[in-house]
Structures are given as structure tokens and as C-alpha cells.
Protein backbone atom coordinates (compact mmCIF):
# COMPACT_ATOMS: atom_id res chain seq x y z
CA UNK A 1 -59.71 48.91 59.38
CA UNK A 2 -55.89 49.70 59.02
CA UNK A 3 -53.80 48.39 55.72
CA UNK A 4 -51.79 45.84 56.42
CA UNK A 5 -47.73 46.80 56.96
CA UNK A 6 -45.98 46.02 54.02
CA UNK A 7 -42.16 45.99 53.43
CA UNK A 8 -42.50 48.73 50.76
CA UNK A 9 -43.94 50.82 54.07
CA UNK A 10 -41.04 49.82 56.11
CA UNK A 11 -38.98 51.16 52.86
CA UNK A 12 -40.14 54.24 52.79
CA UNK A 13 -40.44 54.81 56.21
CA UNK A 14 -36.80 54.38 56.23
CA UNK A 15 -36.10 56.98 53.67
CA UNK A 16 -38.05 59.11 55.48
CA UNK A 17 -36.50 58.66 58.95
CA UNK A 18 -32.85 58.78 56.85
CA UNK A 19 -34.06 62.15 56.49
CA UNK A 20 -35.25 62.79 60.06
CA UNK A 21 -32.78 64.52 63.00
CA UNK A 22 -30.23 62.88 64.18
CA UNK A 23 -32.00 63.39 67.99
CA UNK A 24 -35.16 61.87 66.94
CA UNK A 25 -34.76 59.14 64.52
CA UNK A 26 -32.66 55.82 65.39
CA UNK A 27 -32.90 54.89 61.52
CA UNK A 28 -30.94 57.96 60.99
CA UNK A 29 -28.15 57.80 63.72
CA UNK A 30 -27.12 54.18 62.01
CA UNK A 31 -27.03 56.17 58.86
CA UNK A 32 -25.05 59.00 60.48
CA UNK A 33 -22.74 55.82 61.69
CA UNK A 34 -22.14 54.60 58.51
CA UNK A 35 -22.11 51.53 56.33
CA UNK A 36 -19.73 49.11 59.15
CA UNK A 37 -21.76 50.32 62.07
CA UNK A 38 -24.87 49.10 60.41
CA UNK A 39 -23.09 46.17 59.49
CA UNK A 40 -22.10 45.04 62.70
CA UNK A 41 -25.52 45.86 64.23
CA UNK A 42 -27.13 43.72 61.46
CA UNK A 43 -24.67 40.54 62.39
CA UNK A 44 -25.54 41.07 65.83
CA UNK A 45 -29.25 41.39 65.22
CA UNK A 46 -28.70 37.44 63.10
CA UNK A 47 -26.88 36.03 65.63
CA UNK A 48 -29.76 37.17 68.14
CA UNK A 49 -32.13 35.50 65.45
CA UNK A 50 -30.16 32.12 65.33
CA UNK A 51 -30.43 32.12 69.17
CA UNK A 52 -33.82 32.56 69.17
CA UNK A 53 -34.45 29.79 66.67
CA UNK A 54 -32.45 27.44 68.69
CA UNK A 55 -34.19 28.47 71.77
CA UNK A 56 -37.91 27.64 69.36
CA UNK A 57 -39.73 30.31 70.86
CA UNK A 58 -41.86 31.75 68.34
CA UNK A 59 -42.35 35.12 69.67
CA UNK A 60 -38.45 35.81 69.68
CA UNK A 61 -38.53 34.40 66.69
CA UNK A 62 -40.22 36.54 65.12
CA UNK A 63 -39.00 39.57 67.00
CA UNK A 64 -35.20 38.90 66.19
CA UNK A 65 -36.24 38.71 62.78
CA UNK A 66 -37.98 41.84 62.69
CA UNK A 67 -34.64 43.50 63.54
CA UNK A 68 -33.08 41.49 61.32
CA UNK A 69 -35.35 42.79 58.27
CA UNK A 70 -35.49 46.33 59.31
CA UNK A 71 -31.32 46.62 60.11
CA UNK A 72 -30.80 44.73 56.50
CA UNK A 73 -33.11 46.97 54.75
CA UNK A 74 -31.03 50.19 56.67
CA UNK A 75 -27.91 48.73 55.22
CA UNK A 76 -28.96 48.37 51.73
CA UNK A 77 -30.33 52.05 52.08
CA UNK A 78 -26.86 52.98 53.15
CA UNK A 79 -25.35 50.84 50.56
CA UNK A 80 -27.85 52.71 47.79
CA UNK A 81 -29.56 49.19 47.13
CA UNK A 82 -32.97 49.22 46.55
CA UNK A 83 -34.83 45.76 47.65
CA UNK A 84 -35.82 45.53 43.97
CA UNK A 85 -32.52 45.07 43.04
CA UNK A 86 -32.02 42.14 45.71
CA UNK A 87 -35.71 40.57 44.57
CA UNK A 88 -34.22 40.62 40.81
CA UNK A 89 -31.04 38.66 41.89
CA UNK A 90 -33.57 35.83 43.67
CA UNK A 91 -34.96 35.60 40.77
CA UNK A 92 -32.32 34.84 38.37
CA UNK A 93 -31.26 32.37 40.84
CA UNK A 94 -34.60 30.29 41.12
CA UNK A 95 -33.84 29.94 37.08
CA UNK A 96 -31.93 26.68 38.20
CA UNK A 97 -31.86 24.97 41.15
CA UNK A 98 -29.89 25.63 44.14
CA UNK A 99 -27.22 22.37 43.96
CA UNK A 100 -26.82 23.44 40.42
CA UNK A 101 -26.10 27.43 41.16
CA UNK A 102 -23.77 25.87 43.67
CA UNK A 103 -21.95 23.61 41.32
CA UNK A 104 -21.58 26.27 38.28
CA UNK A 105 -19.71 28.75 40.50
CA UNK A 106 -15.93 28.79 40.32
CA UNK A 107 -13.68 26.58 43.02
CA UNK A 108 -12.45 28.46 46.40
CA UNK A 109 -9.35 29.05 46.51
């Protein structure tokens, strides 16, 4: 029986496709592309997501937000962001509730 597929695998497969050629690794022509190329491809990939959910069809559900995960995790790479780091900020967030986060940060201007 196979491990289950964790994100930590997705992780390092994507550090290890970052280092793959250009001609044989997707992961690494987004890299190539840089940070607003990933960017854009990750808003499309949500806006394919929010579709889906609308439409309530569970398998493109869950395949739009498969993109979505992988194409955020390629942008933090890019960005030098581990997932750690973006865990540790949930964290300090769920220290207080949401309304109150909300209400301590400073007025829009």
C-alpha cells in the first residue's frame, strides 16, 4: 500500500521540479516566468474554483482546488515563503476570533 500524498510531498516535489529543465517541468517554466506570471495563473486558477463551487459539482470542485493549492504553493516558492511561515500566521490569528481580528485592524482609507 502507497503513503498517502501529503502537502509536504507536493512541497518538495516543487523544489525539486524548480530545479528540473525548463523543457520538462511545468513547475519550473512558471518559475522561469516569474513572480506576476504565477500570480495571474493563481487568480485565474480561483476564479475557476469559485465557478466550480457555484456550479456544486464536487469533482470540479475539488479539481479547481487542486490547482489552486499547487499554483499558491508555486508562488510562495517563488516568493521564498515556506508554508510554515503561512501555518504560523493562522495561528496567531485563531488567538482571537475572526470579528475581533477584523475590528482591531486600522480604518481604510
Amino acid at each position: 500500500m502507497t503513503a498517502p500524498f501529503s502537502l509536504d510531498d507536493l512541497i518538495k516535489l516543487i523544489e525539486t521540479r524548480a530545479l528540473s529543465p525548463v523543457d520538462r517541468s511545468y513547475t519550473r517554466t512558471l518559475l522561469d516566468a516569474g513572480t506576476p506570471r504565477i500570480a495571474k495563473k493563481f487568480g485565474e486558477e480561483s476564479v475557476e474554483l469559485v465557478i466550480a463551487a457555484v456550479g456544486g459539482k464536487k469533482a470540479e470542485i475539488v479539481a479547481e482546488a487542486a490547482d489552486v493549492i499547487y499554483h499558491l504553493l508555486v508562488l510562495l516558492q517563488a516568493g521564498g515563503i515556506h508554508l510554515d511561515q503561512v501555518v504560523q500566521e493562522l495561528g496567531r490569528r485563531t488567538q482571537q476570533s475572526g470579528l475581533e481580528e477584523k475590528a482591531s485592524r486600522p480604518p481604510s482609507a
